[in-house]
N, C-alpha and C. Protein backbone atom coordinates (compact mmCIF):
# COMPACT_ATOMS: atom_id res chain seq x y z
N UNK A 1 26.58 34.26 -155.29
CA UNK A 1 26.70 33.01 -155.99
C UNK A 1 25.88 31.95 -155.25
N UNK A 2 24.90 31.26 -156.06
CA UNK A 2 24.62 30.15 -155.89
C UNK A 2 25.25 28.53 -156.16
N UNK A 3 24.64 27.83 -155.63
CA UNK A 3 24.50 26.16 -155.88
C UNK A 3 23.42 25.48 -155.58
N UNK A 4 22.97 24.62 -156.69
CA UNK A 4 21.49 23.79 -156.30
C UNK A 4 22.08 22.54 -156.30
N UNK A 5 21.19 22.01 -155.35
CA UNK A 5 21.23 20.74 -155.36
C UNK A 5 20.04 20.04 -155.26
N UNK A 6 20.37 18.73 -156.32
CA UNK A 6 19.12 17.77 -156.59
C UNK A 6 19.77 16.67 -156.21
N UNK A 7 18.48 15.89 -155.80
CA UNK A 7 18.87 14.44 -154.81
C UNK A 7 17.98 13.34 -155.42
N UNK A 8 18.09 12.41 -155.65
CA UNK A 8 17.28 11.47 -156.39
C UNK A 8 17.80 10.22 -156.23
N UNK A 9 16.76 9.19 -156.42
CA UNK A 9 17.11 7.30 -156.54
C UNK A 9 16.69 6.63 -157.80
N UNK A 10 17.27 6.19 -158.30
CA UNK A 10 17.02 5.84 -159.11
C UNK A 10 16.85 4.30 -159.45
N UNK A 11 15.61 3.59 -159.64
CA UNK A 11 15.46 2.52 -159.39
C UNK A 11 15.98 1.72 -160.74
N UNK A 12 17.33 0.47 -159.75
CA UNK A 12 17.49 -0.71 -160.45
C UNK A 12 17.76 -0.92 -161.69
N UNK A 13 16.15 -1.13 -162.34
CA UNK A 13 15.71 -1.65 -163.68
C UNK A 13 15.93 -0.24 -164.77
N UNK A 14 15.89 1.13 -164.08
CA UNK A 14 16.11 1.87 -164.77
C UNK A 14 17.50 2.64 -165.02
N UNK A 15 18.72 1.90 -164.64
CA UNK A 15 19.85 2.78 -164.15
C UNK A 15 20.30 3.09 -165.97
N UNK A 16 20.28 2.40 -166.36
CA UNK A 16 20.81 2.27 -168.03
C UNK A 16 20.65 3.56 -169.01
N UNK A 17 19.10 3.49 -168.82
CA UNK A 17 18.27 4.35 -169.55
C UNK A 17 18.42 5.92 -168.74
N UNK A 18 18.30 6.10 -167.39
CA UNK A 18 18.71 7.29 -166.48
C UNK A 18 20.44 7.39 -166.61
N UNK A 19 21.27 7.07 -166.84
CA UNK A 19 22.24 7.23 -167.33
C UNK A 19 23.20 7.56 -168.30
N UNK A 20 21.90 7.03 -170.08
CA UNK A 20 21.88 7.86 -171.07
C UNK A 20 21.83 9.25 -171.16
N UNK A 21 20.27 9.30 -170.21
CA UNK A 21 19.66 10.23 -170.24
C UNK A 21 20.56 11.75 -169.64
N UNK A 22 21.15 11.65 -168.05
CA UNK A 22 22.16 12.38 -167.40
C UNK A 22 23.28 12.46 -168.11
N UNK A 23 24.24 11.65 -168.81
CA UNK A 23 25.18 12.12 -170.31
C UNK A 23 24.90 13.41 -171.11
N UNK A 24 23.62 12.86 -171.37
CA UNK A 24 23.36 14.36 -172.28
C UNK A 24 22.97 15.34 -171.94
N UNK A 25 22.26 15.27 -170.72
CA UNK A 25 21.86 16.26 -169.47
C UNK A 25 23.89 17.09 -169.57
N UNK A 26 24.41 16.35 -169.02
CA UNK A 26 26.06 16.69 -168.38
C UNK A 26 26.51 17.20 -169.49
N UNK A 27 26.17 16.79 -171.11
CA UNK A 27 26.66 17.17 -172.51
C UNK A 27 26.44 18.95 -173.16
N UNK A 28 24.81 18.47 -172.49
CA UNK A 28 24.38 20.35 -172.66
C UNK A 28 24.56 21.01 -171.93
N UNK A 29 24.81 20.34 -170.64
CA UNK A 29 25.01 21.80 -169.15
C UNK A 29 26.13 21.15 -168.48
N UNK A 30 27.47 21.84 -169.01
CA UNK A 30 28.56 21.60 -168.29
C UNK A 30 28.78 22.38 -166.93
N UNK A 31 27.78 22.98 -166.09
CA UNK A 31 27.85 23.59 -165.12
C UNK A 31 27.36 22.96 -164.00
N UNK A 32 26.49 21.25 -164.04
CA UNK A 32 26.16 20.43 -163.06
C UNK A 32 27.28 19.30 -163.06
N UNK A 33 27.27 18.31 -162.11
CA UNK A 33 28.15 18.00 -161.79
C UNK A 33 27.37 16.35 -161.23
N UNK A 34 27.65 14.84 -161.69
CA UNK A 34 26.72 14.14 -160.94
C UNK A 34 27.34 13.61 -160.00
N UNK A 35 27.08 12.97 -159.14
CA UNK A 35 27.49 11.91 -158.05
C UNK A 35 26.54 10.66 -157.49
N UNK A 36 27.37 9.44 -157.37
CA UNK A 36 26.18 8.70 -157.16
C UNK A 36 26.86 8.10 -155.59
N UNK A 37 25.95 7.87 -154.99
CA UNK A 37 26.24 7.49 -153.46
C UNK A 37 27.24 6.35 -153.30
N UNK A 38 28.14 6.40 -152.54
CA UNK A 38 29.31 4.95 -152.49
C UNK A 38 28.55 3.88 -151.40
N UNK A 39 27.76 4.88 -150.28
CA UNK A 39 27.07 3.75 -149.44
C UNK A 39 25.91 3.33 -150.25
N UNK A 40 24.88 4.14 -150.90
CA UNK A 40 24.14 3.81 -151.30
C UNK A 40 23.74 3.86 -153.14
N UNK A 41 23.93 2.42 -153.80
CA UNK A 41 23.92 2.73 -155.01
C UNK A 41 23.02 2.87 -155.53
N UNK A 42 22.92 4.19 -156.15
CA UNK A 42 20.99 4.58 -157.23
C UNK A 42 21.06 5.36 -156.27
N UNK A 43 21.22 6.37 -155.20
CA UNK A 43 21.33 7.17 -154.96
C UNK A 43 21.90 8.29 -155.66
N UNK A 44 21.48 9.53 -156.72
CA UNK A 44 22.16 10.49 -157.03
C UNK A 44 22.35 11.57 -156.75
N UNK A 45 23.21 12.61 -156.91
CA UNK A 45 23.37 13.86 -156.58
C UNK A 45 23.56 14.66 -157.66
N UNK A 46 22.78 15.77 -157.58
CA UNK A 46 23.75 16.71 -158.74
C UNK A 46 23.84 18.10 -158.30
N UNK A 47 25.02 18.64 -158.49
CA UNK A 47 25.41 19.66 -158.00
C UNK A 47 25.24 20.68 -158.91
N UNK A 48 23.97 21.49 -159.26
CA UNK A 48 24.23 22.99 -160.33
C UNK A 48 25.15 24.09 -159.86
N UNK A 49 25.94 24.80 -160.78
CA UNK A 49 26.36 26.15 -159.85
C UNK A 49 26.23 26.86 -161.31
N UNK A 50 26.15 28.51 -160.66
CA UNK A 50 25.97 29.41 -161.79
C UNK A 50 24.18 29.54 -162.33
N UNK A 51 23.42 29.15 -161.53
CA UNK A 51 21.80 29.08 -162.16
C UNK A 51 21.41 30.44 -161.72
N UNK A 52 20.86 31.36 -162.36
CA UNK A 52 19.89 32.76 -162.08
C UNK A 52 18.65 32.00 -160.73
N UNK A 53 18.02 32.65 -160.43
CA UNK A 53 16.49 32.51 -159.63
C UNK A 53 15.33 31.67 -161.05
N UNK A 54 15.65 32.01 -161.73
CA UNK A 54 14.67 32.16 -162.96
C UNK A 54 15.22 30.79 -163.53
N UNK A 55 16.33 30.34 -163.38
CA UNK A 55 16.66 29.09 -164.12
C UNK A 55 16.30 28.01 -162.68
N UNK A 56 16.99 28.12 -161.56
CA UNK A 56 16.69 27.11 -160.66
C UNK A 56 14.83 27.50 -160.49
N UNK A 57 14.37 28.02 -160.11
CA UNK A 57 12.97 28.21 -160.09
C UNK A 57 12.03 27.24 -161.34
N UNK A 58 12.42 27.33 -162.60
CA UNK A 58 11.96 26.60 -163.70
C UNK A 58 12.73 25.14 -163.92
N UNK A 59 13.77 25.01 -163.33
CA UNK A 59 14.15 23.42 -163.18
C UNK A 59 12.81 22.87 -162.11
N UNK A 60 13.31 23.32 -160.29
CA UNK A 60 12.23 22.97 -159.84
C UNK A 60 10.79 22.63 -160.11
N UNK A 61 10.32 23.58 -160.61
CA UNK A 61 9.23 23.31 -161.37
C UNK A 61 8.78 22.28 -162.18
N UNK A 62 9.73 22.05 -163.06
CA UNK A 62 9.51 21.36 -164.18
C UNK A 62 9.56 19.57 -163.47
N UNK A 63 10.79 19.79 -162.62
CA UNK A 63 10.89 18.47 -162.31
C UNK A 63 10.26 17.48 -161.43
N UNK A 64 9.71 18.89 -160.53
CA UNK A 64 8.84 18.25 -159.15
C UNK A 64 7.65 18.24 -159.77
N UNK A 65 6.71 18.87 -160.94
CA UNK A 65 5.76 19.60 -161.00
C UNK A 65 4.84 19.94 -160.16
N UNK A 66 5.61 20.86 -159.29
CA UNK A 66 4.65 21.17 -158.11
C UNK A 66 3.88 22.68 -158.40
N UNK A 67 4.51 23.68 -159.32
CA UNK A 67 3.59 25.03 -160.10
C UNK A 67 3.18 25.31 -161.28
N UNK A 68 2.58 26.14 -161.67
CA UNK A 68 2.89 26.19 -163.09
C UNK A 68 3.83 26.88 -163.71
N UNK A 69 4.53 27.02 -163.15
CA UNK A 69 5.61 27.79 -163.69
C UNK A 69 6.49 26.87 -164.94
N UNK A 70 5.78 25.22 -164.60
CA UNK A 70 6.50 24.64 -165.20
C UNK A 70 5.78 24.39 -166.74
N UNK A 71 5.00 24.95 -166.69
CA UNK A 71 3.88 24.86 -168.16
C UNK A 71 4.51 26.30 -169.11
N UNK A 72 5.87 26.90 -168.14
CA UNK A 72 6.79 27.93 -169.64
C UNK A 72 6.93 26.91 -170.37
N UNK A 73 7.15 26.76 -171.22
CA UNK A 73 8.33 26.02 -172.40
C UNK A 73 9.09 27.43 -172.73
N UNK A 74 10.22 26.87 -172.73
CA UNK A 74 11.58 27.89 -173.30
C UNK A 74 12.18 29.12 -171.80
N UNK A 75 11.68 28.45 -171.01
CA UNK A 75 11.83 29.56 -169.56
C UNK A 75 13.14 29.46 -169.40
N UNK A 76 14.43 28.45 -170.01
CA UNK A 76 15.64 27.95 -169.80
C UNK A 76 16.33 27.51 -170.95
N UNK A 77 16.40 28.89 -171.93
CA UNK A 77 17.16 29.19 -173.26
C UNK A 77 16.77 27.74 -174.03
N UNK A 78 15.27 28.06 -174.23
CA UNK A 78 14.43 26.85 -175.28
C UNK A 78 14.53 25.59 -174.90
N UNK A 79 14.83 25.08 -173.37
CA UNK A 79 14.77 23.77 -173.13
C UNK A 79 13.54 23.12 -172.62
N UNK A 80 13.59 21.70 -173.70
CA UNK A 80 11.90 21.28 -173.19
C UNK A 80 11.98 20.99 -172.08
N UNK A 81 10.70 21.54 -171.52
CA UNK A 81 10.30 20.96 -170.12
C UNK A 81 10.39 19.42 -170.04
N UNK A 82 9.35 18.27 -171.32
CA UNK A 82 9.51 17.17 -170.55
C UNK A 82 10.57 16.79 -171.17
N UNK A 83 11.78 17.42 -171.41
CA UNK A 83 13.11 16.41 -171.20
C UNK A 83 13.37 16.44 -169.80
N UNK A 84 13.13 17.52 -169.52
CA UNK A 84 13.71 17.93 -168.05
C UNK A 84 12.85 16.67 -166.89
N UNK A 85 11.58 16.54 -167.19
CA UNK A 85 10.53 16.29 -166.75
C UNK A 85 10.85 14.88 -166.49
N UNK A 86 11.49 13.95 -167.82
CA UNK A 86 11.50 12.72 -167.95
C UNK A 86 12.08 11.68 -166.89
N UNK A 87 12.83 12.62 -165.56
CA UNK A 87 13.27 12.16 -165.25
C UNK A 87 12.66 11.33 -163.66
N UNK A 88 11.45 11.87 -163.58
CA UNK A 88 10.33 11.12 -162.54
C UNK A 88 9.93 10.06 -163.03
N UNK A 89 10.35 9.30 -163.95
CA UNK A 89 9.68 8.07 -164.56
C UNK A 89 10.64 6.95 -163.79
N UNK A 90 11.82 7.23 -163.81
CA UNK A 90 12.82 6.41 -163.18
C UNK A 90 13.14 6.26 -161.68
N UNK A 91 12.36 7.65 -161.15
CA UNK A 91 12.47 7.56 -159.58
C UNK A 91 11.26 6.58 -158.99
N UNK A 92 11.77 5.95 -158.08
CA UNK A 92 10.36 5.08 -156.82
C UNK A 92 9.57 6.13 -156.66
N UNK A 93 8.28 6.41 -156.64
CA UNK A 93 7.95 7.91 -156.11
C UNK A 93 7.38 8.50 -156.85
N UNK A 94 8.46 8.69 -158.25
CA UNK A 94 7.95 9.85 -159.22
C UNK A 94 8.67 10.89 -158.87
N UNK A 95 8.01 12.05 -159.54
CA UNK A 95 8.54 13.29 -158.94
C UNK A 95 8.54 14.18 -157.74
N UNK A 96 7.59 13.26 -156.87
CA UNK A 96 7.26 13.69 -155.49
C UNK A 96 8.69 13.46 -154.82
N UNK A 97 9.38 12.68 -155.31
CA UNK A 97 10.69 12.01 -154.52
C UNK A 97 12.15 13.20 -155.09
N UNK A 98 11.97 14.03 -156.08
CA UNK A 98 13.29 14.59 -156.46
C UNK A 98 13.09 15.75 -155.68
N UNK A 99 14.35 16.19 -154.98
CA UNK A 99 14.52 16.96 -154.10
C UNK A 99 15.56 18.11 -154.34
N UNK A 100 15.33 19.04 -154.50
CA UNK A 100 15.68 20.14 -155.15
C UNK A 100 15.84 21.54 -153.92
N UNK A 101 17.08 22.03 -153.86
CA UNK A 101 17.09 22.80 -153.02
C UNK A 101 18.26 24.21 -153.77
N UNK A 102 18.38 25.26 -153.25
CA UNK A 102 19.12 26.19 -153.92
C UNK A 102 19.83 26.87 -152.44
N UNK A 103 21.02 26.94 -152.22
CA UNK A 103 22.00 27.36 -151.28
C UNK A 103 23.23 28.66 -152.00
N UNK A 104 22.48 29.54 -150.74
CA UNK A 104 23.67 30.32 -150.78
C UNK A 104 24.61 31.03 -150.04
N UNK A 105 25.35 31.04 -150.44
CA UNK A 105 26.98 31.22 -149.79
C UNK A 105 26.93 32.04 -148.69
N UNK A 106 27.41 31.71 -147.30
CA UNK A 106 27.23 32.54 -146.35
C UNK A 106 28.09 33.59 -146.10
N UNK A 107 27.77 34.70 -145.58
CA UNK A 107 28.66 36.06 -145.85
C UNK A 107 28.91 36.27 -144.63
């Protein structure tokens, strides 16, 4: 069993619209989980559990766009990439700043 975790800020002027947006994110995938920092506000967290290699691998992708892995469309049971994508518009940074990691359980 896995858990990913994504780390992100979300600037200010955009909390409204990044907040819509994570609703419906949380609406279609009841398996992440958000959190936003108590010391630091616009700080977020989200906790995935239950993702294959093949699903956290194509989030990463899509969100950092750091491969092409992220140019599948449908790599994550027909979900668009730039919904997934949309969400570097709201970070300081861009997508260089979302931080994406996958942990697993020590035996």
């Amino acid at each position: 069993m896995c858990i990913v975790f994504v780390e992100y800020r979300i600037d200010a002027s955009y909390r409204l619209p990044y907040l819509e947006w994570s609703q419906r994110l949380r609406d279609d995938f009841p398996q992440v989980e958000l959190y936003e920092g108590t010391d630091q506000p616009g700080l977020f967290v989200e906790l995935w559990s239950g993702l294959s290699d093949e699903q956290y691998r194509f989030m990463r992708a899509v969100r950092t766009r750091k491969d092409e892995y992220a140019a599948e469309p449908g790599a994550w049971d027909g979900t668009d990439p730039e919904r997934w994508a949309s969400l570097g518009q709201w970070v300081p940074g861009g997508c260089a700043k979302i931080h994406i990691w996958q942990f697993q359980k020590v035996k």
